[in-house]
Protein backbone atom coordinates (compact mmCIF):
# COMPACT_ATOMS: atom_id res chain seq x y z
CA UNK A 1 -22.95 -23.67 27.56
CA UNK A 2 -24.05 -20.33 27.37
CA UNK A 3 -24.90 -18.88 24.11
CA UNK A 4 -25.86 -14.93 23.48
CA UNK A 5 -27.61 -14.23 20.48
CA UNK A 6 -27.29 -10.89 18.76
CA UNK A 7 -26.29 -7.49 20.18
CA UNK A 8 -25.71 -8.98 23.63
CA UNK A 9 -29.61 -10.80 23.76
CA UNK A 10 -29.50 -14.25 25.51
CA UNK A 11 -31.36 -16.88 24.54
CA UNK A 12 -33.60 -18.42 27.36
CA UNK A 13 -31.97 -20.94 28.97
CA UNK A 14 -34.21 -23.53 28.43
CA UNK A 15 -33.40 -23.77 24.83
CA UNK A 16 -29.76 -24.23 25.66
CA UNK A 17 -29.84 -28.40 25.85
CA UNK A 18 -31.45 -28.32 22.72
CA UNK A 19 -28.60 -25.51 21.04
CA UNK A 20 -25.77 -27.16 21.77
CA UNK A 21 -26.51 -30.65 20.05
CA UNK A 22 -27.45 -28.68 16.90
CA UNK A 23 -24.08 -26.56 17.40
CA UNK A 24 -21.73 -29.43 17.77
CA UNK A 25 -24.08 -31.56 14.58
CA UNK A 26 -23.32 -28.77 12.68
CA UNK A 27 -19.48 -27.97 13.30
CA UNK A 28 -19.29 -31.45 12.16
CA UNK A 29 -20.05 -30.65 8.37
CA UNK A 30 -17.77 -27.82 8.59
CA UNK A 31 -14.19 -28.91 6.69
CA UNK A 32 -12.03 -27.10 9.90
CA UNK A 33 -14.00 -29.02 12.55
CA UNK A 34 -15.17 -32.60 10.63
CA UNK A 35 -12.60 -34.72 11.70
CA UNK A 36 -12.45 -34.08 15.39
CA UNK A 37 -13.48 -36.55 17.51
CA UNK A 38 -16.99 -36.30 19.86
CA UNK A 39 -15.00 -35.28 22.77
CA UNK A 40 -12.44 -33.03 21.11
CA UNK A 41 -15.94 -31.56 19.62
CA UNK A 42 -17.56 -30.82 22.38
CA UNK A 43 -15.10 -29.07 24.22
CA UNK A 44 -14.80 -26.56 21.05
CA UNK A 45 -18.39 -26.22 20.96
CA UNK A 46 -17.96 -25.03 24.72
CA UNK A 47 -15.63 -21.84 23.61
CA UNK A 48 -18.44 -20.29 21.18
CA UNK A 49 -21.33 -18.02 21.20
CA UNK A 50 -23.97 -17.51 18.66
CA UNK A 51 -24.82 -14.18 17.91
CA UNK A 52 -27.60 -13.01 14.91
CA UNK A 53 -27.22 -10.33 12.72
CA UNK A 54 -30.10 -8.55 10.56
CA UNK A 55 -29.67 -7.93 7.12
CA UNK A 56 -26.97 -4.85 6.33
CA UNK A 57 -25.42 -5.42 9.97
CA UNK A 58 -20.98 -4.68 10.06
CA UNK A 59 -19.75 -8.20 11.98
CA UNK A 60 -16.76 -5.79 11.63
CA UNK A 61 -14.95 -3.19 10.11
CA UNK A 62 -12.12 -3.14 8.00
CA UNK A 63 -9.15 -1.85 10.43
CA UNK A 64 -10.83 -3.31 13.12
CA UNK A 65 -8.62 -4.54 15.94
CA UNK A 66 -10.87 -8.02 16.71
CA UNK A 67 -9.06 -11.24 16.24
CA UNK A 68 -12.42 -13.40 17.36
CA UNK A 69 -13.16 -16.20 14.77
CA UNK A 70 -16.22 -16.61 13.26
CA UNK A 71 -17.97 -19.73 11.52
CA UNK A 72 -21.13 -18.57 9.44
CA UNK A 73 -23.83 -20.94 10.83
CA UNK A 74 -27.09 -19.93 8.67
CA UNK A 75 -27.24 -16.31 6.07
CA UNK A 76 -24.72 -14.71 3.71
CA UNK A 77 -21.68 -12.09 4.40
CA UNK A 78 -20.28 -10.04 2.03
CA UNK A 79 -16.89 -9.33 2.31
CA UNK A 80 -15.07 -6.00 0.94
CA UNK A 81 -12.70 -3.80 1.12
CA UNK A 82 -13.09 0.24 1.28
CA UNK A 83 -10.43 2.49 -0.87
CA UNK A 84 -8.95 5.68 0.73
CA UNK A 85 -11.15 7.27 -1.82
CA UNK A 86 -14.26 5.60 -0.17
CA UNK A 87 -15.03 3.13 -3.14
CA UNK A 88 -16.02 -0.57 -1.91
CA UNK A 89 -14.62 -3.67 -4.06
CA UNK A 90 -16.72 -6.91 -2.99
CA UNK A 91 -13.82 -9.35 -2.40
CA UNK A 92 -16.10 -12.45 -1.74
CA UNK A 93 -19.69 -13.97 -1.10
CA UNK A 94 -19.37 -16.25 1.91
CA UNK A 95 -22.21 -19.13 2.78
CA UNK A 96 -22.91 -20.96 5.67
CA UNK A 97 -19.64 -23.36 6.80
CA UNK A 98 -17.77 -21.05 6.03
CA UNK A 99 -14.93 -19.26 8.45
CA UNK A 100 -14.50 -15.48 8.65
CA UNK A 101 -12.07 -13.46 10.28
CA UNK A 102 -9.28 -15.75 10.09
CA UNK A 103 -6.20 -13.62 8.44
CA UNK A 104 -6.60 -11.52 11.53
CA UNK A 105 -6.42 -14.32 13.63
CA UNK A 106 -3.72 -15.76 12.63
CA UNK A 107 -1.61 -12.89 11.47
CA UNK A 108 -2.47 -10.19 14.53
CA UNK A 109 -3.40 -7.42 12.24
CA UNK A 110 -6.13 -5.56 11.94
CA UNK A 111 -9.16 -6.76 9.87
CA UNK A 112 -8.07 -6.26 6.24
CA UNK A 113 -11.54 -5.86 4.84
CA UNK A 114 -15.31 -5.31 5.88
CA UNK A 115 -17.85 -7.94 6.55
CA UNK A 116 -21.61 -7.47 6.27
CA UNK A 117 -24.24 -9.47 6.93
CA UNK A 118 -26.43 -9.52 3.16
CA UNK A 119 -29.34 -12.07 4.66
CA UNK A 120 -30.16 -12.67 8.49
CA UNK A 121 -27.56 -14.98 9.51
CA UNK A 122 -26.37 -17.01 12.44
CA UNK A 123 -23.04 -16.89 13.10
CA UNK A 124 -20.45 -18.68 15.99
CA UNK A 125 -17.83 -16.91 16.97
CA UNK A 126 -14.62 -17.55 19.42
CA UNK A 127 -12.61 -15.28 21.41
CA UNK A 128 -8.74 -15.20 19.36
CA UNK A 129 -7.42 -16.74 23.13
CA UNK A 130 -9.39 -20.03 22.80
CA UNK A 131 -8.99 -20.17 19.21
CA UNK A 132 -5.06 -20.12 19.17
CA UNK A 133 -5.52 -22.85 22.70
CA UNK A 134 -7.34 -25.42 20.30
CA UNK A 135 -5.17 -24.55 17.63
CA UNK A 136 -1.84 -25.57 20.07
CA UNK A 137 -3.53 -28.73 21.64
CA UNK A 138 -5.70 -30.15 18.74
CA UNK A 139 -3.75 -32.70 16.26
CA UNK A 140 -4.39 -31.67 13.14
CA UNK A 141 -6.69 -28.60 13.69
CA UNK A 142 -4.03 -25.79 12.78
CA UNK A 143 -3.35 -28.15 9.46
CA UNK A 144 -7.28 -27.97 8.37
CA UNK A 145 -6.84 -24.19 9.01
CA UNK A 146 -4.57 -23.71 6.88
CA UNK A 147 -6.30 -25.73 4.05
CA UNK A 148 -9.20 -22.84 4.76
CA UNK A 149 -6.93 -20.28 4.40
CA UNK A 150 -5.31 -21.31 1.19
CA UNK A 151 -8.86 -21.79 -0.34
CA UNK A 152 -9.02 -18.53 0.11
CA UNK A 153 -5.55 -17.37 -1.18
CA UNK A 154 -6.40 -19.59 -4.42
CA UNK A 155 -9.84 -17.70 -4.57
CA UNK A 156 -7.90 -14.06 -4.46
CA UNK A 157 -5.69 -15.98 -7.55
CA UNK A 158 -8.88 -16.68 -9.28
CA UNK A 159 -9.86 -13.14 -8.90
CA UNK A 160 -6.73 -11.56 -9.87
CA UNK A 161 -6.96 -13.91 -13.04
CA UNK A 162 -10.16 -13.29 -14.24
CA UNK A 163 -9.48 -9.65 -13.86
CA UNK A 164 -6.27 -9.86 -16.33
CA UNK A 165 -8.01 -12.14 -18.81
CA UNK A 166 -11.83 -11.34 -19.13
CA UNK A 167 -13.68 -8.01 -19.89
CA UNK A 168 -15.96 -6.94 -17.03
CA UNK A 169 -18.68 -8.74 -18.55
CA UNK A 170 -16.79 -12.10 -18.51
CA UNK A 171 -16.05 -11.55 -15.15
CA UNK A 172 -19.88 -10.93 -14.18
CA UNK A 173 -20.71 -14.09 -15.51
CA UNK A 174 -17.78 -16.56 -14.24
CA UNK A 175 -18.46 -15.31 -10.52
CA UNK A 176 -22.45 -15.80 -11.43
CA UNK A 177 -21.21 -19.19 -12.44
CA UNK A 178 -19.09 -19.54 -9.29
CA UNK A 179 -21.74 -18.41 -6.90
CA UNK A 180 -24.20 -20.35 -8.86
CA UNK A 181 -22.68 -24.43 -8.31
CA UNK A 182 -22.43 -23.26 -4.68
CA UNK A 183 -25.47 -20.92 -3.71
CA UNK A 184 -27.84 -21.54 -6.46
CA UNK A 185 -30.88 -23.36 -6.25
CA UNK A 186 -31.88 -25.67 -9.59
CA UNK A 187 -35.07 -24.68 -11.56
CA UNK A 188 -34.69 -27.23 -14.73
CA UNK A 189 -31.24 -29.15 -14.31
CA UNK A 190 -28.72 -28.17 -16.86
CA UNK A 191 -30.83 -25.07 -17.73
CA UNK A 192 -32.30 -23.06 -15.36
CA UNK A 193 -31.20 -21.83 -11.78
CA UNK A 194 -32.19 -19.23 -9.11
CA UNK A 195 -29.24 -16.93 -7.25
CA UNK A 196 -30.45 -14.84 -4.44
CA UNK A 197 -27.00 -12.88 -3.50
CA UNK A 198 -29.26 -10.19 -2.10
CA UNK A 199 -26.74 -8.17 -3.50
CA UNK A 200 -27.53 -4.70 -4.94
CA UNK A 201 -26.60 -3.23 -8.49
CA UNK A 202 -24.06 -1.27 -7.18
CA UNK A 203 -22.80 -3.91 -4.93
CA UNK A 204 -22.61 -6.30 -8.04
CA UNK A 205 -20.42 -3.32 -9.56
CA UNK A 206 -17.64 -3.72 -6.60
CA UNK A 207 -17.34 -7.46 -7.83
CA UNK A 208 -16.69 -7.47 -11.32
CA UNK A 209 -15.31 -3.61 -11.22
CA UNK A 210 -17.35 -2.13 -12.99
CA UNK A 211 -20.11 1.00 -12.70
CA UNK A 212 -23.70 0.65 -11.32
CA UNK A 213 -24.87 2.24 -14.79
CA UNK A 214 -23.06 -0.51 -16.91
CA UNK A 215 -24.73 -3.43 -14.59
CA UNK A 216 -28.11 -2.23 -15.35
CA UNK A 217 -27.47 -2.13 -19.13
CA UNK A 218 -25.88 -5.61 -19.01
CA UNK A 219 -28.43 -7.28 -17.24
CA UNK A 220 -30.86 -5.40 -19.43
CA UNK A 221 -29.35 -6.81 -22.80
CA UNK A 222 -28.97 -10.30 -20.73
CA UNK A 223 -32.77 -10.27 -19.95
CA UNK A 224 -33.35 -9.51 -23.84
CA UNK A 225 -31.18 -12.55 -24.78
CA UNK A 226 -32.86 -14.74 -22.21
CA UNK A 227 -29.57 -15.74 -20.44
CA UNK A 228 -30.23 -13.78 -17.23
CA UNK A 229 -32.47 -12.11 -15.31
CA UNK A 230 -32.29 -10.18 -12.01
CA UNK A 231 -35.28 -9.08 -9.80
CA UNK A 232 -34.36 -7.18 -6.35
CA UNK A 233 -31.01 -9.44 -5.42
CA UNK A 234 -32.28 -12.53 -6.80
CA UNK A 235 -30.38 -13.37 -10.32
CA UNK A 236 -31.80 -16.06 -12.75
CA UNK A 237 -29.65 -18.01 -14.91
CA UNK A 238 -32.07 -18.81 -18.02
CA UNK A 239 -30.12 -20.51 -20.08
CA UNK A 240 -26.99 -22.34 -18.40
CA UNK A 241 -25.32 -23.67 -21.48
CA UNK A 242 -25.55 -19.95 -22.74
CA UNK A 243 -24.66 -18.35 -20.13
CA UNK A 244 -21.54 -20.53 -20.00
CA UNK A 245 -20.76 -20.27 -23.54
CA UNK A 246 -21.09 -16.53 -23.73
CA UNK A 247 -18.44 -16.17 -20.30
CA UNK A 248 -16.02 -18.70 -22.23
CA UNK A 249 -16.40 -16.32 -25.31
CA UNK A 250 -14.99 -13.32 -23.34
CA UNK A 251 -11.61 -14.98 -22.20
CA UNK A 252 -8.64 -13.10 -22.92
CA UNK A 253 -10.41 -9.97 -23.74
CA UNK A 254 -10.06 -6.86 -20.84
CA UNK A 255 -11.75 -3.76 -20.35
């Protein structure tokens, strides 16, 4: 198997026996590929390439024509979407396992939103062609697709919720929550936790929508309180009970 890392670099071919193991291991933990058999498994792993991205590289562009799957292997993308107007709104944080670029896949149409590498990341990616060939031939592969996708759709419901029945600030902390029982890494359990989003203040702004300006004086009076503290991309829950407590305080308020 051949596998090109990056903007086209190829890894030195004898590091390939050793790649490919790792590849198919890990497709194994993912929830789209887990239940395939060792065979079925390695004949997927065949049909994708590993490419790297640095930190603030486009995987693609919203509009884009690509239909190529991707599974995020190591790294964080951020995923948003760019108004007419030229304002971004950060539609979700994705982790490694994963997928990306789906919708298109499935639907044809041009990428629907931007994706951007935050960290250095690994990803695999598929040509559309092979994709929709395992899709056809693999029992039970197009049904754990579609699990992935409506994960997703619930997510957007989430989002659309907590935008209808929480104040901006709510909304800041239930996605720190979110992020948190996924991404974060414990400090003191039940108390203290460590979020590196790598995400900037204005980038936080496009996920709760709100300004840059009110995110620095939130996180200000949050650092004051000791519930949270943030320190170039990397946000500290203090105080989880708090923190917790002060998001359920702000349901059903807006603005």
């Amino acid at each position: 198997m051949t596998i090109n890392v990056g903007k086209g670099n190829l890894m030195p071919d004898a590091t390939l026996t050793a790649v490919a193991p790792t590849v198919i291991a890990f497709l194994q933990e993912t929830a789209l590929f887990r239940e395939l058999n060792q065979t079925l498994l390695t004949q997927v792993t065949q049909d994708f390439r590993q490419r790297a991205y640095r930190s603030g590289d486009v995987i693609f562009h919203q509009g884009d024509e690509g239909r190529n799957l991707f599974v995020i292997m190591r790294g964080t993308v951020r995923v948003y979407h760019l108004s007419p107007g030229g304002e971004e709104t950060t539609i979700t944080i994705l982790a490694p396992r994963q997928l990306l670029g789906e919708f298109s896949l499935l639907d044809g149409q041009p990428r629907s939103a931007t994706a951007e590498a935050i960290s250095t990341c690994t990803l695999l990616e598929m040509s559309a062609e092979r994709c929709l060939y395992h899709l056809t031939h693999i029992p039970g592969l197009a049904l754990a697709l579609a699990r992935q996708v409506v994960q997703k759709v619930r997510w957007t419901s989430m989002y659309a919720e907590s935008l209808a029945r929480m104040d901006a600030a709510g909304r800041f902390l239930h996605f720190l929550l979110l992020y948190n029982e996924e991404l974060g890494q414990v400090v003191t359990p039940g108390k203290r936790s460590v979020l590196n989003l790598g995400l900037t203040q204005d980038e936080l702004a496009s996920l709760v929508g709100a300004r840059r300006q009110w995110v620095n004086k939130i996180l200000g009076e949050w650092s004051v309180r000791d519930l949270v503290a943030f320190d170039n991309g990397v946000l500290t829950i203090l105080d989880l009970p708090r923190v917790q407590a002060e998001r359920d305080s702000r349901m059903n308020l807006t603005g």
